[in-house]
Protein backbone atom coordinates (compact mmCIF):
# COMPACT_ATOMS: atom_id res chain seq x y z
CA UNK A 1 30.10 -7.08 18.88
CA UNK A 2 30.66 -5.22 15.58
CA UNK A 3 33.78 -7.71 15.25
CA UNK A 4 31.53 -10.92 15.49
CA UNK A 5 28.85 -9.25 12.83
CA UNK A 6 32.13 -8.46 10.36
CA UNK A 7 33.22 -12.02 10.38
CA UNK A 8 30.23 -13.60 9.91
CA UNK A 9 28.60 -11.13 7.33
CA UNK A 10 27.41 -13.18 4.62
CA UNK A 11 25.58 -15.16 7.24
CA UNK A 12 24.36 -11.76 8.72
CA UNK A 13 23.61 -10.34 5.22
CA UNK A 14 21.30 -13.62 4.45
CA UNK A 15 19.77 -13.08 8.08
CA UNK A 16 18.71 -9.53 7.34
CA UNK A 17 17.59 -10.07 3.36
CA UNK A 18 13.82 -10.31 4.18
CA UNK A 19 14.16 -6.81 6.57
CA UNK A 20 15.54 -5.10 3.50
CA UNK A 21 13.33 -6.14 1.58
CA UNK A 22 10.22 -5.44 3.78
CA UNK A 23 12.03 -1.50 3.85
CA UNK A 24 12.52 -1.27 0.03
CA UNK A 25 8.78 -2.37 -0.45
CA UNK A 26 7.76 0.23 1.74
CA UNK A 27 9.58 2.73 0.50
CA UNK A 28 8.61 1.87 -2.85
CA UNK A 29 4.97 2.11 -1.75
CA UNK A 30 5.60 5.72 -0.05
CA UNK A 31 6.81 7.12 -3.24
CA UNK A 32 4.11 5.69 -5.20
CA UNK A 33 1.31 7.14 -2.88
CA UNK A 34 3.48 10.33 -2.19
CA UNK A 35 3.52 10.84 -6.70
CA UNK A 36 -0.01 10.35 -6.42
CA UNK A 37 -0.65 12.84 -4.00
CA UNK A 38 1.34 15.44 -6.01
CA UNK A 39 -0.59 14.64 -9.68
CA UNK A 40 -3.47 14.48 -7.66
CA UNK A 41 -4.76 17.94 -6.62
CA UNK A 42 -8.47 19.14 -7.48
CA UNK A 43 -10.96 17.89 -4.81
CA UNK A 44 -14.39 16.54 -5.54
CA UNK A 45 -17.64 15.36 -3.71
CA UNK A 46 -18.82 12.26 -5.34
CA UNK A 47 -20.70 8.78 -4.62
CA UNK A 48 -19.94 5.16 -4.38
CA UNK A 49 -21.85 3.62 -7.08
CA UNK A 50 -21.11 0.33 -6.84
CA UNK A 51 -18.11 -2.29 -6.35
CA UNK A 52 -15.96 -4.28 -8.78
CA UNK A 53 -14.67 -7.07 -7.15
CA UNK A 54 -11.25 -8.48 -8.14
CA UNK A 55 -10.86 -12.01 -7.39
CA UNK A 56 -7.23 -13.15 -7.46
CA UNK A 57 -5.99 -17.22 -6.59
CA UNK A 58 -2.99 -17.88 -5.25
CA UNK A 59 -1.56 -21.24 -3.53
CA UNK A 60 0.62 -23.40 -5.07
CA UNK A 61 -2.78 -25.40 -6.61
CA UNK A 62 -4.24 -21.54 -7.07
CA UNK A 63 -6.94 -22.37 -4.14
CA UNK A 64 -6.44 -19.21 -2.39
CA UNK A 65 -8.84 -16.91 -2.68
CA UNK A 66 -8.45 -13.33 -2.60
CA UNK A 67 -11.12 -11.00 -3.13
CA UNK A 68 -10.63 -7.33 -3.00
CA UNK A 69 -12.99 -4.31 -3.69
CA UNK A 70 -12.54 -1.40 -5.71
CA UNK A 71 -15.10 1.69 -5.61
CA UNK A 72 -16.98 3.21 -9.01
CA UNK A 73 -17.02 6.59 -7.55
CA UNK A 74 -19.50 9.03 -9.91
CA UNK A 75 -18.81 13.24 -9.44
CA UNK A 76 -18.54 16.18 -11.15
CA UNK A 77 -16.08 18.01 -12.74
CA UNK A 78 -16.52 21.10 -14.92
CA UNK A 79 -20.18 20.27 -14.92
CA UNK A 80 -19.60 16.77 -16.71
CA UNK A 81 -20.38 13.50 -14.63
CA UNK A 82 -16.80 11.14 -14.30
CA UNK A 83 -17.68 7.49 -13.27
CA UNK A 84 -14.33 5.54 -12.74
CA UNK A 85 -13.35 2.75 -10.83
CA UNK A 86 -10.78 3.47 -8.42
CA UNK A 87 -7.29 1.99 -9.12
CA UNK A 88 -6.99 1.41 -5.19
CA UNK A 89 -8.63 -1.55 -3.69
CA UNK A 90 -9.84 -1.60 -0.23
CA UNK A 91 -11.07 -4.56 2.00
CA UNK A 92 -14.52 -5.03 3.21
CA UNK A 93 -16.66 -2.85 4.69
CA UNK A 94 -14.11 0.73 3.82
CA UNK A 95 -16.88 2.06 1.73
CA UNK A 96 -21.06 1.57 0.99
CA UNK A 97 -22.86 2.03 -2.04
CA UNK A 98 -24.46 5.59 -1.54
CA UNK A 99 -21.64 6.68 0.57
CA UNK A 100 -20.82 10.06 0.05
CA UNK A 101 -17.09 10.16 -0.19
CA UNK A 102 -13.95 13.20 -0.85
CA UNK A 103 -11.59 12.75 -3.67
CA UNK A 104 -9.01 14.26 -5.05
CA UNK A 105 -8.24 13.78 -8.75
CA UNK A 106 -5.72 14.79 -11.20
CA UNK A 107 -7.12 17.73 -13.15
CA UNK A 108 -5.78 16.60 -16.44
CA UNK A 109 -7.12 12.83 -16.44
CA UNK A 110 -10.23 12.92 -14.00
CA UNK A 111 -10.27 9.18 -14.04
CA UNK A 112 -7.15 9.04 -11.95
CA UNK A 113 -8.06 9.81 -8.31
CA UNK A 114 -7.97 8.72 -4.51
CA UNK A 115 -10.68 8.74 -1.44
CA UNK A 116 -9.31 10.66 0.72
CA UNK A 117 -10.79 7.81 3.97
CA UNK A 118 -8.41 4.95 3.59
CA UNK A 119 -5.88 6.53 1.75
CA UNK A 120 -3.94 7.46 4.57
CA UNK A 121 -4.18 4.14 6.25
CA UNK A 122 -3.06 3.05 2.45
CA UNK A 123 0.12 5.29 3.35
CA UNK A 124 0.74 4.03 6.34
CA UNK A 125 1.36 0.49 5.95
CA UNK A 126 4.31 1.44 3.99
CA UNK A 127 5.87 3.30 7.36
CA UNK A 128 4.91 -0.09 8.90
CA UNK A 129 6.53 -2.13 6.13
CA UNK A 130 9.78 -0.13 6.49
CA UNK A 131 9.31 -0.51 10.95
CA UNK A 132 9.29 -4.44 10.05
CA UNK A 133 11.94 -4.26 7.78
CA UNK A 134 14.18 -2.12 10.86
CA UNK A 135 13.39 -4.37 13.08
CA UNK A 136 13.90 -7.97 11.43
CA UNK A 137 17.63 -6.45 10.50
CA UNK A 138 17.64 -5.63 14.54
CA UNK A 139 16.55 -8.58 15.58
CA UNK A 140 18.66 -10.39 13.11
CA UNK A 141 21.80 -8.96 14.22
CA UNK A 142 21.44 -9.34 17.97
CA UNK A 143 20.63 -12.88 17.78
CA UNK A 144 23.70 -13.68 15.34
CA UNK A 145 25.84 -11.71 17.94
CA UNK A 146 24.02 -13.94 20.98
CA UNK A 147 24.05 -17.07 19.25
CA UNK A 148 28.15 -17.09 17.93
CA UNK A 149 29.69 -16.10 21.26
């Protein structure tokens, strides 16, 4: 088996390019959210204000529309009110205006921050990027090995 995968590796190595890159965007994505965890470190109460929608077209005519919501979260810190929009979109319905939500920010720039509900999930999905990429490269291999015998 290993035999049949050596002589046909570029043909392997083009099978398996999207699974490596599926891993190396998610673990490009875990280091980002794991550095923002670690600058990250005073907690906060605070309160959805309102939404600013991001609107973004894509399509090869630009006719696909994305829309994605970010939070303006208002709370205290030191006594003086922050109100920042979070640099981490969410899809519908993660957060309502009023909501009371936990934060963490970073205690020498305030307007950098993450909700604490949804950032996890945020994580995640770059452990299931990288459990794609493992698995296309699998997949990838076994059928080149089925298919050349």
């Amino acid at each position: 088996m290993l035999r049949i995968l050596l002589d046909n590796l570029p043909g392997v190595a083009l099978a398996c390019l999207p699974g490596f890159i599926f891993i190396g965007v998610g673990i490009h994505e875990i280091i980002l959210f794991r550095r923002k965890q670690q600058q990250e470190t005073a907690r906060a109460v605070g309160k959805v204000v309102c939404f600013e929608t991001r609107v973004n077209r894509t399509g090869k005519y630009r006719n696909v529309v994305h829309e994605r919501d970010s939070p303006v979260v208002e709370f205290s810190v030191d006594g003086t009110t922050v109100r920042h929009k979070s640099d981490i979109e969410y899809g519908e319905n993660t957060f309502e205006v009023d909501e009371i939500v936990h934060l963490l920010y970073d205690p020498s720039d305030p307007s950098r921050f993450h909700l604490e509900k949804g950032f996890r999930r945020l994580l995640s999905s770059g452990g299931t990027l990288i459990a794609v990429g493992i698995a296309w490269v699998v997949l990838s291999c076994v059928l080149v090995v089925l298919f050349i015998q």
